[in-house]
C-alpha atoms as a PDB file:
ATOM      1  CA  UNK A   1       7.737 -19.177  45.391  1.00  0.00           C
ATOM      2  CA  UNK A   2       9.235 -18.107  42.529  1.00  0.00           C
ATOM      3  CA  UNK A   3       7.362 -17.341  39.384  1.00  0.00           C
ATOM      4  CA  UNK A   4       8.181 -19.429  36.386  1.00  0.00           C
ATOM      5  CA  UNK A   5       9.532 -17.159  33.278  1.00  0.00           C
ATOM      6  CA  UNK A   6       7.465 -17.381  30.228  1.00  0.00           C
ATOM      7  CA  UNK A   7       9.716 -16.903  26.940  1.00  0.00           C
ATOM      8  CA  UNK A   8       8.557 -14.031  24.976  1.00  0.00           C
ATOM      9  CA  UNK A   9       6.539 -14.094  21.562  1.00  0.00           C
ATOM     10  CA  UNK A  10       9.862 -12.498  19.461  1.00  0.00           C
ATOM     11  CA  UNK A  11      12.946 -12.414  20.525  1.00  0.00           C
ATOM     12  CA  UNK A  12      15.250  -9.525  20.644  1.00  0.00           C
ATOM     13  CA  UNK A  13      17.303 -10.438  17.081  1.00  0.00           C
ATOM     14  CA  UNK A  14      14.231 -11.581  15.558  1.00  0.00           C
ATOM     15  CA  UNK A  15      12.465  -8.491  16.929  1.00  0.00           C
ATOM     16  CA  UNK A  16      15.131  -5.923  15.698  1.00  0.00           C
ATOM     17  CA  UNK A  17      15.166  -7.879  12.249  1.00  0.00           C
ATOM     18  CA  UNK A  18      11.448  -7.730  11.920  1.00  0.00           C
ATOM     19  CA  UNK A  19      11.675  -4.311  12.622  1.00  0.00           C
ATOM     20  CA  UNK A  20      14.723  -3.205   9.856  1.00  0.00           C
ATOM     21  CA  UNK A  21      12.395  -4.910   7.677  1.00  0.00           C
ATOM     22  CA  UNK A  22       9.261  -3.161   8.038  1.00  0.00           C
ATOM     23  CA  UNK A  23      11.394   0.031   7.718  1.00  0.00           C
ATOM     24  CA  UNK A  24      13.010  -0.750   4.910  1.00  0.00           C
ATOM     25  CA  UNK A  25       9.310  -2.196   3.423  1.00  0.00           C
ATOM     26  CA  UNK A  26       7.804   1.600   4.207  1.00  0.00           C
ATOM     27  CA  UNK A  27      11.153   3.225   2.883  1.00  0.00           C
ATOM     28  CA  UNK A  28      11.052   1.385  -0.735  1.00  0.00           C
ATOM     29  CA  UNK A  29       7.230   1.983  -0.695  1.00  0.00           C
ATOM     30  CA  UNK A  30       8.094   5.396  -0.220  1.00  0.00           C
ATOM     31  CA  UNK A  31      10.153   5.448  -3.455  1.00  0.00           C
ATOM     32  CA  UNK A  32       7.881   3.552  -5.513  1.00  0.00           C
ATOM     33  CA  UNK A  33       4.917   6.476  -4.589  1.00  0.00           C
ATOM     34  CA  UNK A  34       7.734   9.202  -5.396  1.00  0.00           C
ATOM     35  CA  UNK A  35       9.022   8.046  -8.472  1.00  0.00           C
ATOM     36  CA  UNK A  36       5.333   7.170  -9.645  1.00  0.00           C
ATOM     37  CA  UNK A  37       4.619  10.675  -9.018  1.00  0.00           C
ATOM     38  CA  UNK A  38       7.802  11.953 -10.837  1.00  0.00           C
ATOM     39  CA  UNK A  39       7.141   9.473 -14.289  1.00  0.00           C
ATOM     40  CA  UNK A  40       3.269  11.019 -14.522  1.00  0.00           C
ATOM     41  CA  UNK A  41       4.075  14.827 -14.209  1.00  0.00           C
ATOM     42  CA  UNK A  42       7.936  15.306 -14.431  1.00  0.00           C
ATOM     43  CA  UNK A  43       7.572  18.786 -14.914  1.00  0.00           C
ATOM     44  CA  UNK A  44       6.647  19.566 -11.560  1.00  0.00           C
ATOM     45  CA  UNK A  45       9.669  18.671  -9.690  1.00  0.00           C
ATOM     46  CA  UNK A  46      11.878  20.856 -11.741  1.00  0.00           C
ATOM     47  CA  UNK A  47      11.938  24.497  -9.926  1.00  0.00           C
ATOM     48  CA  UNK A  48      10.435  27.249 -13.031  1.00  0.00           C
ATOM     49  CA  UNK A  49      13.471  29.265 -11.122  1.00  0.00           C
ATOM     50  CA  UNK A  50      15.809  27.659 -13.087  1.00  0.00           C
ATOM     51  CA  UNK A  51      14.019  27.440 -16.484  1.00  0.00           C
ATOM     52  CA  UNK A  52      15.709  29.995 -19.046  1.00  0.00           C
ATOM     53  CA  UNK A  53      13.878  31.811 -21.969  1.00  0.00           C
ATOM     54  CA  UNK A  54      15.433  31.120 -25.147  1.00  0.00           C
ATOM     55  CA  UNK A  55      16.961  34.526 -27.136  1.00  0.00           C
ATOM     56  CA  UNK A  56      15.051  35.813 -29.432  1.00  0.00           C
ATOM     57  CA  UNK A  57      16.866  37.040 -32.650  1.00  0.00           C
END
């Protein structure tokens, strides 16, 4: 006899949607940590490499 088919917990669309969102959930969390960092020392992302000296007279 044949084995009845059980439908799965999530299907495939809901499944691949769940999935874009969780990536897109880590992705924006991502930027929120980055830009935090960035707005409480802004001075560190900026190379010292391209800081110039001002002449002196």
């Amino acid at each position: 006899m044949e084995s009845p088919m059980t439908e799965p917990f999530v299907d495939v669309d809901q499944g691949i949607c769940l999935t874009f969102l969780s990536l897109m959930g880590l992705f924006l969390l991502a930027m929120m940590v980055r830009c935090a960092k960035l707005i409480v020392d802004p001075y560190t992302a900026i190379p010292t490499s391209t800081w110039q000296e001002e002449p002196l007279d």
